[in-house]
Every structure is written in structure tokens, then in C-alpha cells.
Protein backbone atom coordinates (compact mmCIF):
# COMPACT_ATOMS: atom_id res chain seq x y z
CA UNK A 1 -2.84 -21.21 -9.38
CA UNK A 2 -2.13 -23.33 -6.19
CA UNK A 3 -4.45 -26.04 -5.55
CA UNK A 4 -5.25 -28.22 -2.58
CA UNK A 5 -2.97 -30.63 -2.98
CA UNK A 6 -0.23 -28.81 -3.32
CA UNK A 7 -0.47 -26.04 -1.20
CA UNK A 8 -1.16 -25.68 2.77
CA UNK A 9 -3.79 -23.21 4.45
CA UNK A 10 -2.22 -20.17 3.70
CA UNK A 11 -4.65 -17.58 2.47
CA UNK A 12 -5.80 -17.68 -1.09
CA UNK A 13 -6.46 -13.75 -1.70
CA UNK A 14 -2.51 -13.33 0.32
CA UNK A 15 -1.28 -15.71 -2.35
CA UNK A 16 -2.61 -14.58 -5.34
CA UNK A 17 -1.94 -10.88 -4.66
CA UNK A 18 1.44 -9.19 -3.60
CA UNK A 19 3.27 -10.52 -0.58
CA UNK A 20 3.90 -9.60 1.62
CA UNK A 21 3.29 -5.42 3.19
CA UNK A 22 5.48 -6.45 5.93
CA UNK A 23 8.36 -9.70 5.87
CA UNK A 24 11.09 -10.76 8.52
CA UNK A 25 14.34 -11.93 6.94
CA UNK A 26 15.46 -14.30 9.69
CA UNK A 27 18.94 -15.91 9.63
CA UNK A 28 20.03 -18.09 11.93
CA UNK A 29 23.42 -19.71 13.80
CA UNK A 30 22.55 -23.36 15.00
CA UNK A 31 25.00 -25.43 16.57
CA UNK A 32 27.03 -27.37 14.58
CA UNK A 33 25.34 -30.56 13.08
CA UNK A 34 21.79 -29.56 13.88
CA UNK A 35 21.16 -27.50 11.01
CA UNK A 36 18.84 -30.11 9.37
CA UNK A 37 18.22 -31.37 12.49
CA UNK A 38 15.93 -27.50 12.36
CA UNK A 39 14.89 -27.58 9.00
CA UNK A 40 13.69 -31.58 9.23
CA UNK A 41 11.24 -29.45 12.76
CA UNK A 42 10.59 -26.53 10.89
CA UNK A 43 9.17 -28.26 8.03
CA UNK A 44 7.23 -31.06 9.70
CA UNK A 45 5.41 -28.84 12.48
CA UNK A 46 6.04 -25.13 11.89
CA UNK A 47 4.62 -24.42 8.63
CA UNK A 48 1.40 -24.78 8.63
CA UNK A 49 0.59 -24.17 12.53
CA UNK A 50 2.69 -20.49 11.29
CA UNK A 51 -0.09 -20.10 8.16
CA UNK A 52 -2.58 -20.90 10.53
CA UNK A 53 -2.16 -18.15 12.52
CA UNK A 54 -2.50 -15.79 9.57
CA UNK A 55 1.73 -15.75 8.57
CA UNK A 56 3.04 -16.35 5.34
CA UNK A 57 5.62 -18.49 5.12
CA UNK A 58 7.63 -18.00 2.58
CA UNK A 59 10.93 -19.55 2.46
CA UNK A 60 12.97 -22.00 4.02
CA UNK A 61 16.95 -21.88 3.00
CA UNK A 62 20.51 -23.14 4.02
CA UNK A 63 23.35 -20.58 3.68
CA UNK A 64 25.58 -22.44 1.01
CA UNK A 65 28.68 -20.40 2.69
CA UNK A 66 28.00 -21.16 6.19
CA UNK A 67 27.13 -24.79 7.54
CA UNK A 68 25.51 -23.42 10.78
CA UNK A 69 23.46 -20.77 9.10
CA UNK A 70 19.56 -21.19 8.34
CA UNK A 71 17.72 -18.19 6.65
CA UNK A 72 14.10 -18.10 6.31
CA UNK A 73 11.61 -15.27 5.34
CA UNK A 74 7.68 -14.55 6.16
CA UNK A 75 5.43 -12.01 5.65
CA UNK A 76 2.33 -10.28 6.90
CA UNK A 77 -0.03 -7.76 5.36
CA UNK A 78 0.73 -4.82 8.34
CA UNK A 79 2.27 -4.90 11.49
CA UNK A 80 -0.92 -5.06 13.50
CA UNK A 81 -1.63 -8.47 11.48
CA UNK A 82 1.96 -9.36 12.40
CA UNK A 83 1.56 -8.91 16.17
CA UNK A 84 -1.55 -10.46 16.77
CA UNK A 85 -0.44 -13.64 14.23
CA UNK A 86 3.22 -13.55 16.69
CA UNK A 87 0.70 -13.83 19.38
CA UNK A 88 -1.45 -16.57 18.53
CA UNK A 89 1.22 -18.75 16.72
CA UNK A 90 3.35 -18.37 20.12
CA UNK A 91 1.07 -19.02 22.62
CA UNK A 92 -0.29 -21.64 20.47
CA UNK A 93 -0.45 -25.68 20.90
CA UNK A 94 2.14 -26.42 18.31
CA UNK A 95 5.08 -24.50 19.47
CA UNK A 96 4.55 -24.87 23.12
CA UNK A 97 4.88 -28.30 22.23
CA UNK A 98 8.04 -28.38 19.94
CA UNK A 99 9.53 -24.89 21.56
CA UNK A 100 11.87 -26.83 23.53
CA UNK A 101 13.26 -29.16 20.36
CA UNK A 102 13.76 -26.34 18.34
CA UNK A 103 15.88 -24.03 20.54
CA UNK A 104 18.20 -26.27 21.18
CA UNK A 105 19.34 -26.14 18.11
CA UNK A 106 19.65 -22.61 17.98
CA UNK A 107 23.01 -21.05 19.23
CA UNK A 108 21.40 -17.57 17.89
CA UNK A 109 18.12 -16.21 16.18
CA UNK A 110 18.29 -12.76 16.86
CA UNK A 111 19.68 -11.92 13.55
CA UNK A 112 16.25 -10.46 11.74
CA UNK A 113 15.62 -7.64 9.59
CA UNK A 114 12.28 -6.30 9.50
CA UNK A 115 11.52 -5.36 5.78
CA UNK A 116 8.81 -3.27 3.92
CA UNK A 117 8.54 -3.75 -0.21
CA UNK A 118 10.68 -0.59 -1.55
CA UNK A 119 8.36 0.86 -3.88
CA UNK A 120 4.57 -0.34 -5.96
CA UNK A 121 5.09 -3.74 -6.62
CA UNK A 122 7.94 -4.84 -5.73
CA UNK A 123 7.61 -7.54 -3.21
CA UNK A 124 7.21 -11.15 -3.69
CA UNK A 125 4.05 -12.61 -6.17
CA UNK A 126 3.58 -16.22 -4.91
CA UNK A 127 0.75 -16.82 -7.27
CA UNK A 128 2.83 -19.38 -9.55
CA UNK A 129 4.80 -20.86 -6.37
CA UNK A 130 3.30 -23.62 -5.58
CA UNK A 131 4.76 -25.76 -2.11
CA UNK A 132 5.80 -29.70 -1.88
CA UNK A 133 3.43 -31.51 0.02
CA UNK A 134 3.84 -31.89 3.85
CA UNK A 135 5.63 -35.14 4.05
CA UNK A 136 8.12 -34.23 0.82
CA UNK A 137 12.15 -34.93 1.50
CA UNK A 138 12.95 -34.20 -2.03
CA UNK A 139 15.31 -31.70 -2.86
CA UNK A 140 14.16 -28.49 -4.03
CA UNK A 141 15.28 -26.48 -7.45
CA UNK A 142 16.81 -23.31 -7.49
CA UNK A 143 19.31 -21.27 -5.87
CA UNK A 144 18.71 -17.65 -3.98
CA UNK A 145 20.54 -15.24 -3.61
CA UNK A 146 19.65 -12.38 -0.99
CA UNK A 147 21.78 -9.52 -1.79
CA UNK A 148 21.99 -6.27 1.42
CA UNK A 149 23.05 -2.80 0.96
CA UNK A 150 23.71 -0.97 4.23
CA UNK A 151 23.43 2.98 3.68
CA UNK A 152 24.17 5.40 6.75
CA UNK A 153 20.40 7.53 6.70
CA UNK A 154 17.37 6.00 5.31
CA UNK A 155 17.18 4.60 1.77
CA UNK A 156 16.00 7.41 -0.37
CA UNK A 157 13.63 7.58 -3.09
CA UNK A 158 16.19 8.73 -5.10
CA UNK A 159 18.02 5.32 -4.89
CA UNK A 160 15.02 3.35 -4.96
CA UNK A 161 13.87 4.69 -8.40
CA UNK A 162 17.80 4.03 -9.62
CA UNK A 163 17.72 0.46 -9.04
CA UNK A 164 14.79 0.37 -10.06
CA UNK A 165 15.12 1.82 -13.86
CA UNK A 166 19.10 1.24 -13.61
CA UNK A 167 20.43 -1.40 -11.91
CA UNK A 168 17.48 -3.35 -12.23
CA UNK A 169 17.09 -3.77 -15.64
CA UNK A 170 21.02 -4.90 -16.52
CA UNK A 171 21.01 -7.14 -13.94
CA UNK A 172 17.79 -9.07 -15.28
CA UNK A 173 18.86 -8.65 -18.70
CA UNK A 174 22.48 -10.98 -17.63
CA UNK A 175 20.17 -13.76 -16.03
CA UNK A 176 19.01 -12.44 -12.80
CA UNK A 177 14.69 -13.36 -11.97
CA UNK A 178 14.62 -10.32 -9.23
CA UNK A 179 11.83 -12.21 -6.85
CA UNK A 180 11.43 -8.59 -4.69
CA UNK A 181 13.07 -5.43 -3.61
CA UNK A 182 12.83 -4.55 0.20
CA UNK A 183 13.51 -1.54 2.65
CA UNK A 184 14.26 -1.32 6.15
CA UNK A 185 10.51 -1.07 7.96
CA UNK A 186 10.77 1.72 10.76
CA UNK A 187 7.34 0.98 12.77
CA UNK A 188 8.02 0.12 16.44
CA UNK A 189 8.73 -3.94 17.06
CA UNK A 190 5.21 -4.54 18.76
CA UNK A 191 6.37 -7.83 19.33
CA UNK A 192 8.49 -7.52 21.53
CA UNK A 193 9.45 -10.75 22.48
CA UNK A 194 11.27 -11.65 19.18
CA UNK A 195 13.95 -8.79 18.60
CA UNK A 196 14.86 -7.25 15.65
CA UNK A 197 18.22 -5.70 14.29
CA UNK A 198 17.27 -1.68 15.03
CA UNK A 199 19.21 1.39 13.85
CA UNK A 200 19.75 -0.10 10.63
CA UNK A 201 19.29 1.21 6.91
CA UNK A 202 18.75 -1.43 4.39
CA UNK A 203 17.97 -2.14 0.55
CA UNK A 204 17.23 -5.62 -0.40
CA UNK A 205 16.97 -7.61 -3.10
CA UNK A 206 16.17 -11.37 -4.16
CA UNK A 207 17.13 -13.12 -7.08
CA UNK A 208 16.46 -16.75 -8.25
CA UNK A 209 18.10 -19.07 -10.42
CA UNK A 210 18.21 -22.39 -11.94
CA UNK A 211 21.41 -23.12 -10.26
CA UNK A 212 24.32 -22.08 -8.77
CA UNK A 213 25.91 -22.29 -12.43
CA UNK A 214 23.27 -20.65 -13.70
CA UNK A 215 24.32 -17.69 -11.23
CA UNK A 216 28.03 -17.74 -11.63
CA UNK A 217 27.37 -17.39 -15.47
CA UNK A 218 24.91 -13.86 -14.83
CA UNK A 219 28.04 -13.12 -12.58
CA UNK A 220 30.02 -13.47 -15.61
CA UNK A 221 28.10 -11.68 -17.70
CA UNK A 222 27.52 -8.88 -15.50
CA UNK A 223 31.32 -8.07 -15.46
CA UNK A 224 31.26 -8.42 -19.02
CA UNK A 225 29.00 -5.27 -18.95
CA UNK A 226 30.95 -2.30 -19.78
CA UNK A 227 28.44 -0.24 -18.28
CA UNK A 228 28.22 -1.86 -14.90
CA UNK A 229 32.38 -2.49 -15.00
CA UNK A 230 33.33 1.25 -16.14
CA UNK A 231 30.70 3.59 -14.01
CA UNK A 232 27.84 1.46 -12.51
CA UNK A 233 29.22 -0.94 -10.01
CA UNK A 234 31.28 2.45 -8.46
CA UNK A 235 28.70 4.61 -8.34
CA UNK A 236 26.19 1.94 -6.28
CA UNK A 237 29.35 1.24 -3.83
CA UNK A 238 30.49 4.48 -3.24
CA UNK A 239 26.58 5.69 -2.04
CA UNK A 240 26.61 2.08 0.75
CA UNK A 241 27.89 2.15 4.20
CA UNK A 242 30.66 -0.89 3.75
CA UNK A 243 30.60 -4.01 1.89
CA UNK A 244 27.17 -5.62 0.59
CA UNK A 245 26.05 -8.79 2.45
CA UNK A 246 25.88 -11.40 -0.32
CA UNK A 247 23.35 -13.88 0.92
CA UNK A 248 23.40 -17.71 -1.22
CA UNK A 249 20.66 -19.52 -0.04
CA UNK A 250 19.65 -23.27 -1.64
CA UNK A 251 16.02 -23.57 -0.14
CA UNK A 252 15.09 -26.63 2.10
CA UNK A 253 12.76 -29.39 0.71
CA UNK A 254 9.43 -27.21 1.46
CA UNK A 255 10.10 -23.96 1.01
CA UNK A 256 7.76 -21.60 -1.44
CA UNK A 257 10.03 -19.52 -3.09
CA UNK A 258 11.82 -19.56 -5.38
């Protein structure tokens, strides 16, 4: 379990219990050379002011593909929750007062999928995560990868339960740790000010690793798989709308997962 010195305000019954009902993937273009010029903001003033206000922060990430990209994910137990904690953290003390600093970094942030966990269990646990203490610089472990598949209608239950007793299960057994498994969430933005990407049909899913190395190897291994090489990987492509968005992420200094 988290303890007080290594953990912020953030709910104790949230943490030990599934997280999160509702979560934002965020990802974010800032201009070039401010990147940790955000995170070094984000993680000195925008954590715990967020948990504060009832939000779960949950990750902090650079894209490893894209220098001016920064991803980051929270959660909420329902979307009333969500509005009224958007509310409170925006009208609140601490961004008012660092508002300013942080968007101009930000060449765009309305890149944000609103997410729901795909079926029973299957969003994030943060009851072993435990977060670096407020003033840490130290580089974090691990390596993320967020993987998207875009379908044209709705993700069905039908492909939900095949990833889940499928696809699931080879990729864990070739070195993927699948952190959680999310769908598009179709409830009316009731907050309004922040947009979110709309008309869009999503399946999720986040996977840790040691290391990059660690994740090139599964990658290997995976297209050892005769199963996944001969039928697998061209039945799940042929059912998505285009290419998956393949999403490597090394979290910032502070962030909770992985």
C-alpha cells in the first residue's frame, strides 16, 4: 500500500480500488524545446492542486517518437465527479496562477480521448503504484506503450470479449503487463470548456515494461507466434478502421503508472 511519504492526497479508497470509471488520455503538441519546460510545471504545481480537487492523476509521459509530444492520463469515478472536479481545479488558486506559464508552452491540447474501462475490471489498479515524492528529478523506470484501435461503429461486445480471452492472453504470455483496456465514453462533454475528440470509436490498451528492450523483445516474440503471424494479427486488422496508433510513452520523473 501507498503511504504518506510516498504518495500525495489522492484518495485512499480511489487508490486501492479500480481506477478510474471515467479517464482522459491527453496528448499534447508543445512548441519545440518546451516540452520539459511543461513537465518540470506540471509536476511541481499541477499534481497535487489536480488530486485536490478530487482527479486522479495518473500518468505523466514523453512520446519517445515525437520531441514535441506530452501524453498524460487521469481519471474520475463518473462524469458528474469529473465536471464538478474540472470546475474547482480550474477556477482554482493554483492554475489561475500558473495558467499563463503553462499555455505557452502548448502549441495544441485539444487532442483528448475520453475513455470508459471496456469491460469488469479492466481499468487501471494503482494499489501497488506508489509516486516519487514532490521535489524528485530522478528518472523514472519503465516504458508504456498506449496502443489505439479505431473501428467505424461502436466497439462491440463481441470484440471486447476477443481481446479479452484471445488477444489478451498471447500478448501477456510474450512479455506484455496489460495495465488496462479502455473504450470510447459516449456521455455528453459537460465540461465544456476543455474539448474532446467526438465521433470517434476507440479500443485501448496499456502495456508496461521494464524497458524499451524489454518491449522490442515481446515484439519479437509476438511475431514468433504462429498463431498471431498466420490468422490473428489479420483477423484484428481487417475488423479496425485504418492503421493502429502505436503510442511509446517513457513517463516523466513523477508520474504513477507504470
Amino acid at each position: 500500500m501507498l503511504t504518506s511519504s510516498d504518495t500525495t492526497s489522492l484518495d485512499k479508497s480511489i487508490m486501492a480500488a479500480e481506477c478510474c470509471n471515467i479517464v482522459e488520455l491527453r496528448q499534447y503538441v508543445t512548441y519545440p524545446g518546451k516540452r520539459d519546460a511543461l513537465i518540470s510545471l506540471f509536476e511541481k504545481h499541477f499534481i497535487e492542486s489536480q488530486e485536490e480537487a478530487g482527479i486522479c492523476v495518473l500518468g505523466q509521459f514523453r512520446d519517445i517518437n515525437d520531441p514535441y509530444r506530452y501524453t498524460w492520463l487521469r481519471g474520475f469515478p463518473n462524469m458528474d465527479a469529473r465536471k464538478q472536479a474540472l470546475t474547482d481545479f480550474y477556477s482554482g488558486k493554483t492554475w489561475q496562477a500558473y495558467r499563463n506559464e503553462a499555455n505557452a508552452t502548448l502549441y495544441d491540447n485539444d487532442d483528448v480521448l475520453l475513455l470508459r474501462p471496456a469491460s469488469a475490471g479492466s481499468g487501471f489498479r494503482l494499489c501497488s503504484c506508489t509516486r516519487p515524492a514532490p521535489d524528485s528529478t530522478a528518472p523514472r523506470s519503465g516504458f508504456v506503450v498506449a496502443t489505439v484501435y479505431h473501428f467505424a461503429q461502436e466497439v462491440t461486445s463481441d470484440f471486447i470479449n476477443k481481446f479479452n480471452e484471445r488477444l489478451m492472453p498471447m500478448f501477456e504470455l510474450h512479455g506484455a503487463h496489460i495495465m488496462g483496456r479502455f473504450v470510447t465514453e459516449k456521455s455528453h462533454n459537460t465540461f465544456e470548456r476543455l474539448p474532446v475528440r467526438e465521433n470517434v470509436n476507440v479500443f485501448v490498451w496499456f502495456a508496461s515494461y521494464p524497458d524499451r528492450a524489454a518491449y522490442e523483445a515481446y515484439m519479437a516474440r509476438l511475431a514468433g507466434d504462429a498463431l498471431w503471424r498466420d490468422k490473428a494479427f489479420a483477423d484484428l486488422y481487417k475488423s479496425l478502421q485504418g492503421w493502429p496508433e502505436i503510442i511509446m510513452l517513457e513517463p516523466a520523473s513523477r508520474s504513477l503508472l507504470p
